[in-house]
Protein backbone atom coordinates (compact mmCIF):
# COMPACT_ATOMS: atom_id res chain seq x y z
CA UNK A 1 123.70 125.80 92.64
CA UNK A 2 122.02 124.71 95.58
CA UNK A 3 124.31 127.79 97.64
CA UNK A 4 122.45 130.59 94.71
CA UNK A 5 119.15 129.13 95.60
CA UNK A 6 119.26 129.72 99.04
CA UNK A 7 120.43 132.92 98.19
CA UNK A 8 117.07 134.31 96.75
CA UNK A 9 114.75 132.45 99.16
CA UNK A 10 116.84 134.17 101.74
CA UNK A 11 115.99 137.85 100.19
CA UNK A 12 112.48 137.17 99.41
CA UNK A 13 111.84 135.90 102.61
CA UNK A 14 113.75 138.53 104.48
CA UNK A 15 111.76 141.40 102.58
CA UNK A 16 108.84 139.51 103.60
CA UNK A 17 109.75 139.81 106.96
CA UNK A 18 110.49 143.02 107.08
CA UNK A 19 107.21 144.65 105.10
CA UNK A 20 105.36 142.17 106.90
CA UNK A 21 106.43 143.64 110.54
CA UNK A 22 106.40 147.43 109.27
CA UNK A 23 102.62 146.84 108.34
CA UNK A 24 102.23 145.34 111.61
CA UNK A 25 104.19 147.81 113.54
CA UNK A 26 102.44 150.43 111.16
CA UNK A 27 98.16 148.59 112.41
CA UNK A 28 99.85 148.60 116.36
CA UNK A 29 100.17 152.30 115.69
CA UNK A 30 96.97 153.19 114.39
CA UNK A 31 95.07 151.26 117.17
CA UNK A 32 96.60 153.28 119.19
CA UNK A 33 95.93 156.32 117.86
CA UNK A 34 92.16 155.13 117.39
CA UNK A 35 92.08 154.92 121.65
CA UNK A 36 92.95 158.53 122.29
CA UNK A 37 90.42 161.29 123.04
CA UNK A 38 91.69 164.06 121.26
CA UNK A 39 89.84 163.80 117.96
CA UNK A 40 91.94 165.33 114.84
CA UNK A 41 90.29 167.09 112.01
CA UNK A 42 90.65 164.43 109.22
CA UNK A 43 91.53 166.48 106.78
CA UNK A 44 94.53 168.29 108.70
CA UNK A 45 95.59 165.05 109.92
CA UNK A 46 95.58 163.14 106.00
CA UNK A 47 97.22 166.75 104.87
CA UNK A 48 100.02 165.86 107.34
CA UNK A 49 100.63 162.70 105.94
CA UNK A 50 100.36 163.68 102.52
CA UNK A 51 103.40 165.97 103.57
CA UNK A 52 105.34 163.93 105.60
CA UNK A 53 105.27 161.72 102.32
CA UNK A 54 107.24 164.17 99.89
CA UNK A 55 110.92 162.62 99.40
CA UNK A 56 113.65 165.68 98.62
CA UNK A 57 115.21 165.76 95.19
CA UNK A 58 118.31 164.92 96.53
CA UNK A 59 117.06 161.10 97.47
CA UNK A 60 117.77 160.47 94.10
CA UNK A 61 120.99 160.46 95.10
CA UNK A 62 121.24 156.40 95.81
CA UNK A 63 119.45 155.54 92.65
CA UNK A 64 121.80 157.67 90.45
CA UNK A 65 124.97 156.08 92.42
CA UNK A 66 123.74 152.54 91.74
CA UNK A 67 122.87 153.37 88.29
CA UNK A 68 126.29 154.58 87.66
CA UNK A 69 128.38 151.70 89.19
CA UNK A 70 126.16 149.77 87.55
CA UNK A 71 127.32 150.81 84.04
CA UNK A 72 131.27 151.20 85.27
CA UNK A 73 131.64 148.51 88.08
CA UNK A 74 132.20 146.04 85.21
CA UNK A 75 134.59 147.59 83.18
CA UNK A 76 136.64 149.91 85.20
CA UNK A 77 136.84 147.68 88.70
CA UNK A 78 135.41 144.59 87.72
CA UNK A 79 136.78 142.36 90.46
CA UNK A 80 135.48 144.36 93.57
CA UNK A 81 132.10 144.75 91.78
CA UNK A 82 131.33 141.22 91.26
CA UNK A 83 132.87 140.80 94.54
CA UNK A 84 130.55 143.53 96.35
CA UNK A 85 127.35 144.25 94.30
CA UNK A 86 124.88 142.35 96.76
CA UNK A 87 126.64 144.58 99.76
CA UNK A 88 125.98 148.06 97.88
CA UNK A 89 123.15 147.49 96.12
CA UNK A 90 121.40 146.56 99.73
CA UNK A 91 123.32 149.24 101.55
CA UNK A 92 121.98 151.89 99.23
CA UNK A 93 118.60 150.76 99.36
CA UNK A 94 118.81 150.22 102.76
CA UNK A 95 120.02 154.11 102.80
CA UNK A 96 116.52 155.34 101.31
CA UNK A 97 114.40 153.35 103.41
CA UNK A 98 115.63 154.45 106.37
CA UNK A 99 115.11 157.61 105.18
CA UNK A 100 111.54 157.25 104.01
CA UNK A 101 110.64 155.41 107.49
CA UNK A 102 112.94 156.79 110.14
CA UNK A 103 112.81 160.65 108.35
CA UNK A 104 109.87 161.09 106.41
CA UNK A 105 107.37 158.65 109.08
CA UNK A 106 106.52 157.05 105.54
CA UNK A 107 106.48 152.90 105.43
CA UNK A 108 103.80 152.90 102.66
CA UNK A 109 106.32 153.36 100.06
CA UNK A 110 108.65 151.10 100.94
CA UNK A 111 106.41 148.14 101.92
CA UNK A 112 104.53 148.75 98.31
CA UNK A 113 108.28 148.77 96.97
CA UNK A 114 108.92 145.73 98.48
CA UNK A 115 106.03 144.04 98.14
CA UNK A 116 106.29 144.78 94.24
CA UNK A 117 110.11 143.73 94.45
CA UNK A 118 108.94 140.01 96.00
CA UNK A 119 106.42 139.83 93.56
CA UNK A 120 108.87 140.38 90.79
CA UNK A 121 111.47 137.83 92.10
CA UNK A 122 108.76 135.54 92.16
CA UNK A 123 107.81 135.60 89.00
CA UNK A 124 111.34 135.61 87.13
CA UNK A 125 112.73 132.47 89.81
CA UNK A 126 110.27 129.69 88.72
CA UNK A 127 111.03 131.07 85.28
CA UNK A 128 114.63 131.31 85.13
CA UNK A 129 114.43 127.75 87.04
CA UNK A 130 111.96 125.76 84.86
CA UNK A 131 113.38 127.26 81.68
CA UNK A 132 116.53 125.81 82.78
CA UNK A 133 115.47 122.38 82.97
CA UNK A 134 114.09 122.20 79.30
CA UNK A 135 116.78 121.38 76.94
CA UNK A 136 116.16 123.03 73.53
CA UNK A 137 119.06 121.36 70.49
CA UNK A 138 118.47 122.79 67.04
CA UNK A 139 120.89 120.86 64.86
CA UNK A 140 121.06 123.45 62.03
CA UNK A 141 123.46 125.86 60.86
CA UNK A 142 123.28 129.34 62.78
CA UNK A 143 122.47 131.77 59.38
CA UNK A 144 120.76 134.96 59.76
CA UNK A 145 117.57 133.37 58.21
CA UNK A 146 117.32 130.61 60.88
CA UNK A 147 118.05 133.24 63.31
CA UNK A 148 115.64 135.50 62.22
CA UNK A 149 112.82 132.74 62.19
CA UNK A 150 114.24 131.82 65.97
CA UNK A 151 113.83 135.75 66.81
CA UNK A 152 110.42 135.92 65.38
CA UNK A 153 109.45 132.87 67.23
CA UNK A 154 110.41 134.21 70.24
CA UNK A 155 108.33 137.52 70.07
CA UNK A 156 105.35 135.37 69.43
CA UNK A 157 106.23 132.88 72.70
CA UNK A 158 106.57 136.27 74.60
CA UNK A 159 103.25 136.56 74.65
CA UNK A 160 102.66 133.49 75.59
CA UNK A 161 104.99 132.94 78.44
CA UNK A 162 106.05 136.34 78.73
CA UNK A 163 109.68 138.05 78.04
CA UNK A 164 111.26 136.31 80.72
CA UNK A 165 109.81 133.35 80.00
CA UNK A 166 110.39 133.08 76.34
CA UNK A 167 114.17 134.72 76.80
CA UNK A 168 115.19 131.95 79.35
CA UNK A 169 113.88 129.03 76.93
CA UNK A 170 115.26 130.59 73.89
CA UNK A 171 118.58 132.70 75.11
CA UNK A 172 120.79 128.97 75.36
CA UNK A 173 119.68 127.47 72.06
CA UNK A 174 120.42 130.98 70.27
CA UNK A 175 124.03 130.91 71.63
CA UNK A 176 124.36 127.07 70.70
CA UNK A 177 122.63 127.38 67.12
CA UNK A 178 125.78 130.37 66.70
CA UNK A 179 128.23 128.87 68.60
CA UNK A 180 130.62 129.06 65.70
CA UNK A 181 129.68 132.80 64.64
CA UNK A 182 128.47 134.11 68.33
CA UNK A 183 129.00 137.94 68.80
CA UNK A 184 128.22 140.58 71.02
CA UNK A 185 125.30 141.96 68.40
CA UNK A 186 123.41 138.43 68.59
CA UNK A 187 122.66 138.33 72.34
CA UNK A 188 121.45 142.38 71.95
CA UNK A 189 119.12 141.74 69.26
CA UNK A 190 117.91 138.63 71.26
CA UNK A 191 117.23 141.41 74.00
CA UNK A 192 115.60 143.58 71.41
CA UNK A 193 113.78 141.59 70.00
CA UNK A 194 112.57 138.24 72.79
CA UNK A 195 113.13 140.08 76.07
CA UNK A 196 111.01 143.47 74.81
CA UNK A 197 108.95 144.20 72.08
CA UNK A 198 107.75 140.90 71.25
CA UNK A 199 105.89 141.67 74.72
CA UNK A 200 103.51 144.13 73.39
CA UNK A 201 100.73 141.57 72.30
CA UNK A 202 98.97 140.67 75.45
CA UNK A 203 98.66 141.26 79.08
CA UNK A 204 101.20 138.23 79.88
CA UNK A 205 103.69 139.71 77.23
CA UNK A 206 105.27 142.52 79.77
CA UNK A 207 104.34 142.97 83.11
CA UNK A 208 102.39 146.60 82.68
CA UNK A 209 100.46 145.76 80.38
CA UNK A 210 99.59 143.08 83.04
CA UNK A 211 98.80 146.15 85.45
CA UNK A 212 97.11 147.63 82.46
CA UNK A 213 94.58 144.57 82.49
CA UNK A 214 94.26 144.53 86.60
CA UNK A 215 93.09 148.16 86.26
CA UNK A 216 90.30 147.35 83.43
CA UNK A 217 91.66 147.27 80.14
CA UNK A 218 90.23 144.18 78.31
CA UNK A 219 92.63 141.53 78.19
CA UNK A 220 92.61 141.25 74.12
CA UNK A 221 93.03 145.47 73.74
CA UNK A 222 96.49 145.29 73.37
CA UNK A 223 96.17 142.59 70.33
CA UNK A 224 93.57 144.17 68.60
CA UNK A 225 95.26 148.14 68.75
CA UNK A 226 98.71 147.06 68.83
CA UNK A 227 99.63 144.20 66.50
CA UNK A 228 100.31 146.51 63.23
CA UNK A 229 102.94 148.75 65.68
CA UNK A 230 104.07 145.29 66.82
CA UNK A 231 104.71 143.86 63.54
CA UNK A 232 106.63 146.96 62.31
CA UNK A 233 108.76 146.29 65.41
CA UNK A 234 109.81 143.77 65.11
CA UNK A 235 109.79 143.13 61.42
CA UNK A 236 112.13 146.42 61.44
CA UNK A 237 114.93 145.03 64.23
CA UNK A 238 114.59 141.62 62.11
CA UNK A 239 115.77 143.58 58.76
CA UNK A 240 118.40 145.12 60.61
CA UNK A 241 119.65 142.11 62.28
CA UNK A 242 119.81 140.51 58.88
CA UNK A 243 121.94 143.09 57.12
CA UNK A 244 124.64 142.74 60.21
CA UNK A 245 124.32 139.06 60.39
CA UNK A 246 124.84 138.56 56.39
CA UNK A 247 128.53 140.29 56.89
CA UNK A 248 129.37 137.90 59.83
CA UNK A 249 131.49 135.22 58.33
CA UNK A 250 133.09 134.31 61.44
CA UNK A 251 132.87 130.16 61.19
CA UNK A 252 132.59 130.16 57.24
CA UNK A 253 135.62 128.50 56.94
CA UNK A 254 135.27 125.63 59.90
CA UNK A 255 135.58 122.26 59.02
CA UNK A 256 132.44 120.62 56.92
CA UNK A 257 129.88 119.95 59.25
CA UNK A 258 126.93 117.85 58.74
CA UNK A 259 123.56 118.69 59.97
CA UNK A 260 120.19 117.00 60.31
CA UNK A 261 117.82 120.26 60.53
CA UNK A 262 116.41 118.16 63.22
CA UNK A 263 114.69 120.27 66.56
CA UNK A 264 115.49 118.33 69.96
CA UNK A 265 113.27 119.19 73.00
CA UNK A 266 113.95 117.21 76.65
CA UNK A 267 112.68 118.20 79.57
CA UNK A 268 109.06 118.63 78.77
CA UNK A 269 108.21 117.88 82.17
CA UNK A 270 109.77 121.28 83.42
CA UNK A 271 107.07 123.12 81.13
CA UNK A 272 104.12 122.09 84.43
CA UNK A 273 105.76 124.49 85.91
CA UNK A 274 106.25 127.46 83.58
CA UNK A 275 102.68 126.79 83.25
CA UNK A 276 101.52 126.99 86.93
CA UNK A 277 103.63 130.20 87.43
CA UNK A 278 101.89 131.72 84.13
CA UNK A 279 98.55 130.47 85.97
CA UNK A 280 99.42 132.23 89.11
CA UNK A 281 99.98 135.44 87.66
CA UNK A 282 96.45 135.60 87.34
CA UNK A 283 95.63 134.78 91.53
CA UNK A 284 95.45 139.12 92.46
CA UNK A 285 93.83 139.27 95.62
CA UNK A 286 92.75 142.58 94.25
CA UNK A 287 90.59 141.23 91.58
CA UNK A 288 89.74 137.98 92.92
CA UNK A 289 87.59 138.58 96.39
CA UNK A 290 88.13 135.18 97.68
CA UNK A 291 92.49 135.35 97.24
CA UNK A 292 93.27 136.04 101.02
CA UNK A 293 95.88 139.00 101.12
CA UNK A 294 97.84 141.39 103.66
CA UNK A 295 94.67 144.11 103.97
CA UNK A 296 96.97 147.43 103.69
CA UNK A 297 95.56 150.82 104.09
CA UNK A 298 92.52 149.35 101.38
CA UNK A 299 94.47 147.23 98.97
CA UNK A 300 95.11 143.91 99.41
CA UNK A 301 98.53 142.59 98.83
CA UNK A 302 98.92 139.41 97.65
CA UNK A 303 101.37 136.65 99.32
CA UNK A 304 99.26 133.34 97.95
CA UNK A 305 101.09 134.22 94.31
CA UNK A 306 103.95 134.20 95.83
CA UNK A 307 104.25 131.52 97.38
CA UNK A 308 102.65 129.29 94.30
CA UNK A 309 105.69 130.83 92.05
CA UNK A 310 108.53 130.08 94.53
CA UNK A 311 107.46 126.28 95.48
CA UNK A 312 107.35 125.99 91.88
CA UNK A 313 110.67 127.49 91.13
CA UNK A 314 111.95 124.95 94.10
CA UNK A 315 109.73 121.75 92.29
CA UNK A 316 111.39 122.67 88.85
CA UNK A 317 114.79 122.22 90.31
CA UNK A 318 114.15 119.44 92.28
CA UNK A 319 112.03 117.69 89.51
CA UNK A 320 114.44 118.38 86.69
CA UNK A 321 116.86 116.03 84.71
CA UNK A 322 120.23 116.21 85.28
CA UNK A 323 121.07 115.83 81.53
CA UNK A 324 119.06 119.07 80.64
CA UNK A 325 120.28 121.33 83.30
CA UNK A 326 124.02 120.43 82.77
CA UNK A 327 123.55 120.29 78.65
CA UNK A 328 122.00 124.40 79.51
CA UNK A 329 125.27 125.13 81.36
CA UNK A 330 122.48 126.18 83.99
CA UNK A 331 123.50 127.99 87.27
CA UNK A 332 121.91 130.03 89.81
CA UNK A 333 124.53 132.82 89.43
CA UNK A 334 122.23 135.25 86.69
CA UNK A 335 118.86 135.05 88.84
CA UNK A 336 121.16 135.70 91.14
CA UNK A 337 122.84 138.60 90.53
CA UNK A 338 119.42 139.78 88.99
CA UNK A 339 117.67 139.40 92.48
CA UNK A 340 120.34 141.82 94.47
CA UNK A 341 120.74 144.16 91.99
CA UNK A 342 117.28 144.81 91.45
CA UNK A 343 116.05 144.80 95.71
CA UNK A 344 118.62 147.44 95.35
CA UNK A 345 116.56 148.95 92.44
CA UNK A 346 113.62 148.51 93.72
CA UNK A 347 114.47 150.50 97.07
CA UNK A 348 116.19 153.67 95.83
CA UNK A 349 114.05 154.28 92.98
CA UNK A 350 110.91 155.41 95.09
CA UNK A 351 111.96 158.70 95.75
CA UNK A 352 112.53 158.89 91.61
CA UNK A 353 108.79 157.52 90.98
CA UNK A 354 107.23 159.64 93.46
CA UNK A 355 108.81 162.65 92.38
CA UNK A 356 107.78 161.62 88.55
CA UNK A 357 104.23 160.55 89.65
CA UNK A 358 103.76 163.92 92.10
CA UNK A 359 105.12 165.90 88.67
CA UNK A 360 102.82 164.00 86.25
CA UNK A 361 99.57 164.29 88.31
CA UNK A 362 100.29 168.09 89.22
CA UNK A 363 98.17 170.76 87.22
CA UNK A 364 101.85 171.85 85.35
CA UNK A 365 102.04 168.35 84.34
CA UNK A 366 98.51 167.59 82.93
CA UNK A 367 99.07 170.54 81.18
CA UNK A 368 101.81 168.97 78.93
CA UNK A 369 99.87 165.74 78.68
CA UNK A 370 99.66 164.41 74.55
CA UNK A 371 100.08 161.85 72.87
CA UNK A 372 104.04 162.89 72.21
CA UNK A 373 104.88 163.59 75.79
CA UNK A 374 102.96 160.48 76.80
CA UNK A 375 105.30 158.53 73.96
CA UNK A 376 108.62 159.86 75.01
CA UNK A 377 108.33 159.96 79.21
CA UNK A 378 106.65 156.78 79.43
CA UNK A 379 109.25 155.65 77.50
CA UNK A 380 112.01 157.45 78.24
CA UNK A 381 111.41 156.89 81.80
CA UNK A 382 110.81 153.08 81.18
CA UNK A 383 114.70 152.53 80.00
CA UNK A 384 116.07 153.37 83.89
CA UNK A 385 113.37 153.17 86.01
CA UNK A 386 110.59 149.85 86.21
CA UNK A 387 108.31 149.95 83.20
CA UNK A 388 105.12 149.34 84.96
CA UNK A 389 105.08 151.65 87.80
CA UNK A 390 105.77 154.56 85.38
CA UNK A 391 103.16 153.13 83.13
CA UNK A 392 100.76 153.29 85.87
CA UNK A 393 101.97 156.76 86.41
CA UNK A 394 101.46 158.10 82.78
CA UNK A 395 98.55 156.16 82.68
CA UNK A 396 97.11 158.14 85.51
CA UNK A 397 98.19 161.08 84.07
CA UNK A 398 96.85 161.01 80.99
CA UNK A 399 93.58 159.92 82.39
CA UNK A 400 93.13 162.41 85.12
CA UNK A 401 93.94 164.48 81.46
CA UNK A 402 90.40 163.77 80.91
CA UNK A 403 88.97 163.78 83.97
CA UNK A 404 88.50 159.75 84.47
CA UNK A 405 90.09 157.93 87.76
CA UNK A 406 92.49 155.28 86.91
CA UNK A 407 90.96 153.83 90.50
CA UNK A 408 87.74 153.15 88.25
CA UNK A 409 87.61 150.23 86.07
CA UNK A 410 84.47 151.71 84.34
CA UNK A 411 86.60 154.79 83.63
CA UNK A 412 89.73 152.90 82.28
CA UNK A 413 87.37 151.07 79.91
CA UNK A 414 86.61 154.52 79.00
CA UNK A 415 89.85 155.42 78.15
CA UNK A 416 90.74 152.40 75.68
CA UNK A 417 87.74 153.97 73.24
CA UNK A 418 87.23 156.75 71.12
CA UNK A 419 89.53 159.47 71.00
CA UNK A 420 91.66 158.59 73.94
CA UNK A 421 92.51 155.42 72.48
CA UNK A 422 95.85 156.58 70.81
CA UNK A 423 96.78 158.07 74.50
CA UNK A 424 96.73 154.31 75.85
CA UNK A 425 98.56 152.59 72.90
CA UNK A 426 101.56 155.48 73.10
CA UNK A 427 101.56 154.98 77.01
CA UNK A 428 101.78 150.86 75.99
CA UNK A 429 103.70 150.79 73.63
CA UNK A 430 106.51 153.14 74.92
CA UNK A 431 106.47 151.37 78.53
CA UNK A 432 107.75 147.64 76.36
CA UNK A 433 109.21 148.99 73.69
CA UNK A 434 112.16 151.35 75.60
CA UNK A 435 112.62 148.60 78.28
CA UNK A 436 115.01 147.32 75.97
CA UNK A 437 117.27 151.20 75.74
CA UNK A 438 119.40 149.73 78.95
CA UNK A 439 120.20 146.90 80.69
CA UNK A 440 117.72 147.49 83.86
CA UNK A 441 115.05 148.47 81.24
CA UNK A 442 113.82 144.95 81.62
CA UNK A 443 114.93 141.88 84.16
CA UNK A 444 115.00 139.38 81.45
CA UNK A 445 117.78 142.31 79.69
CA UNK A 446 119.75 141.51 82.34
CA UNK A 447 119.68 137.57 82.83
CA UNK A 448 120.10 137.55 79.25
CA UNK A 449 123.50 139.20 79.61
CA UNK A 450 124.64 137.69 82.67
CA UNK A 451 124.11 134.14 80.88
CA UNK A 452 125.72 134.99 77.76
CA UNK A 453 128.72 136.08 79.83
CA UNK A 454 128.60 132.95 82.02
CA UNK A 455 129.72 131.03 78.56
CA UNK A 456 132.06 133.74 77.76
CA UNK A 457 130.69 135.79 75.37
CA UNK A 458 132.17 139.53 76.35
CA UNK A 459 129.17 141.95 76.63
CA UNK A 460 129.00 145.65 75.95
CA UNK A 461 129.46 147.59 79.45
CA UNK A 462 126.08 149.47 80.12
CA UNK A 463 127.22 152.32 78.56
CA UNK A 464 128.70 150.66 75.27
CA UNK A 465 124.78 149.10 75.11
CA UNK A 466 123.43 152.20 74.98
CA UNK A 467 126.20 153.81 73.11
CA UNK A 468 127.01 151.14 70.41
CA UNK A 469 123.68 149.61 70.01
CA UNK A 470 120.48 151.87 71.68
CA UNK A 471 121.02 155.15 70.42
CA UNK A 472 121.99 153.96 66.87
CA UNK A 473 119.32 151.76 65.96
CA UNK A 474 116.92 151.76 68.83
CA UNK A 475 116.32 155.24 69.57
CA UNK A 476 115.78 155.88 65.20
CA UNK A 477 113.70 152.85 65.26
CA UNK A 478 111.26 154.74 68.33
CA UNK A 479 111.37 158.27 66.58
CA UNK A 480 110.11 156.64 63.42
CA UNK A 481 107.47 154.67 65.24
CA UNK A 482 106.18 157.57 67.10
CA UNK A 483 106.28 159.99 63.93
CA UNK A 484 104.15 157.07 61.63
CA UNK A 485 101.47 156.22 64.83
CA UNK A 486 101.67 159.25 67.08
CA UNK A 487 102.97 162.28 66.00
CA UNK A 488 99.63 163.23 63.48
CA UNK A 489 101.43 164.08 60.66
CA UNK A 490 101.09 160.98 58.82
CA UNK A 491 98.35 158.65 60.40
């Protein structure tokens, strides 16, 4: 345990390092530039820049190669996989940034990947951690009833304490409450349902709708113009669930087994923390003048956050009892293998973003800005790439649409009114809502998985999720969802 631990304080600290001496590598260079004589023209020497800045299709390449050993490293050569994923998911992110800084003479990318990437480690550690250390024992029998009320209980808490947070409190009691009847088709709906669109409530649900609030919308816009899509969300995946779970009757013959319908909770003590990291979220230098951050070309990025959400992850373990972390089987190894696979993610998925973001804010892409294509390539986009940076994106996009800045907090609050209002809730709701098509659509999809195999429940290979499960009752679930709120042909 102790071994995994140092494992992600390792990474986060070495990214750290590494932004931190590119931005100051990146100020030595500019001062130097500022004592030279020859003045520039400003606008050929920012024109430069812009250009130096373009990545090449083909530095997609990486991304698409992870992706794909991603989905077959597990079932086709499982042992050097889970032997070597932290080596190649480094070495081919470690690929594109050389390329961005050594080729294109662009570190802003990669140190706003990065920071992002520590950010996002933050957050899920002191999560993953302090969930761990409250013990959760429901002493009734798993039926698809209970477990729909447990589902439904966990989209509300994901607004609470977020996806993650509400998947890594719930995820170990949902296994134990089935242990007799546990299947594949549990743990996916648990992803469905917990881990991503019982996020689309607030700005804590899912992390861009977080971004969403940063920018300017009001924190309580996603409640008020989103519950009724929520609702039919999840009320929809809860029917489903039911009519598979009623023909499960794996267990039904078991020996008689007496319950008490009581609902155990130890480890209350761990909760301090889930709530401190919740309360950090909210420390953006950006927002809050008097947060000290890194000043980078304008935009503060925040490091106080950061380090509030990892001395709370390390307080949670030290802090927690013994009895609750050994009763949740709890071990470092899905945070882990969440933390390398995704720096990897992180790093050779900005040449995909930029190219999206350069397509979506050209004049040919405005031009195919609605409602529908806002639905379908937020969301679409949102299943393999990270959900908030393409929200931003689309966001952008559909603004600059209208003519309003997304850099304007007076012109986002103009976009969640009047007519562009259905823009905003099918850029929202697409960006939580397909996070849950893949495995990498969401990080809590992922730790989800990883602990349900840690007790030896076998998981669908990335493809099988997507073939067995996503396309057959997610991807009808979306279409109808789109064609009753933002198609125009029947609301």
């Amino acid at each position: 345990m102790k071994s995994g631990f140092k494992y992600i304080l390792f990474i986060a600290s070495l990214l750290f390092a590494v932004s931190s001496f590119s931005y100051a590598s990146e100020v030595d260079h500019l001062k130097t530039e500022s004592t030279k004589t020859i003045l520039i023209d400003d606008s050929e020497e920012h024109g430069a820049s812009a250009e130096h800045q373009h990545a090449a299709p083909w530095s997609v390449i990486p991304f698409v190669i992870l992706l794909l050993m991603i989905a077959t490293g597990p079932l086709f050569y499982a042992h050097f996989w889970h032997k070597r994923y932290p080596l190649i998911a480094m070495l081919l992110g470690v690929i594109v940034i050389v390329y961005y800084v050594m080729v294109l003479g662009n570190s802003h990318n990669p140190i706003h990947s990065m920071h992002e990437y520590i950010s996002f480690i933050a957050l899920l550690t002191p999560l993953f951690v302090a969930s761990g250390g409250v013990l959760i024992k429901v002493d009734k029998q798993g039926t698809p009833m209970v477990n729909i009320a447990l589902l439904i209980i966990g989209a509300i808490l994901a607004n609470i304490v977020g996806t993650t947070g509400a998947s890594m409190l719930l995820i170990r009691p949902f296994i134990r409450l089935n242990q007799n009847r546990i299947k594949p088709y549990h743990i996916v709906f648990f992803i469905f349902i917990v881990s991503n669109v019982g996020g689309a409530l607030t700005p804590i649900g899912d992390p861009p709708l977080f971004l969403g609030f940063l920018k300017g919308v009001p924190f309580f816009w996603t409640l008020n113009n989103l519950w009724v899509i929520w609702a039919f969300g999840v009320v929809l995946l809860s029917l489903m669930f039911y009519v598979i779970d009623s023909r499960n009757k794996a267990g039904e013959n078991a020996e008689d087994i007496t319950y008490s319908n009581k609902i155990e909770i130890k480890g209350l003590k761990s909760t301090i923390w889930l709530a401190i990291t919740i309360a950090a979220v909210f420390i953006d230098p950006a927002v809050i003048e008097w947060v000290p951050g890194i000043d980078y070309h304008g935009t503060k990025l925040s490091f106080i956050r950061e380090i509030i959400m990892f001395g709370a992850a390390f307080m949670a373990y030290k802090t927690a009892s013994k009895e609750c972390l050994e009763g949740n089987e709890f071990s470092f190894e899905p945070i882990r293998e969440v933390a390398f696979l995704f720096v990897g993610i992180f790093a050779t998925m900005i040449p995909a973003l930029e190219l999206v973001n350069g397509f979506a804010n050209s004049p040919e892409g405005r031009d195919l800005v609605t409602t529908t294509t806002l639905y379908w390539t937020t969301g679409g986009l949102s299943g393999i790439l990270d959900n908030a940076p393409t929200y931003l994106t689309f966001l952008a996009a559909g603004m600059g649409k209208v003519g309003l800045d997304i850099s304007n907090n007076a012109h986002v609050l103009q976009f969640t009114q009047g007519e562009n209002i259905i823009n905003l809730m099918s850029i929202s709701i697409a960006a939580v809502f397909f996070g849950a098509f893949t495995y990498i659509g969401n990080a809590p999809n992922f730790m989800v998985k990883s602990i349900a195999e840690q007790v030896g429940i076998e998981m669908p290979s990335f493809f099988g999720y997507v073939v067995k499960y996503s396309i057959p009752i997610l991807l009808p679930i979306f279409f109808v969802t789109w064609l009753l709120f933002f198609s125009g042909y029947i609301l």
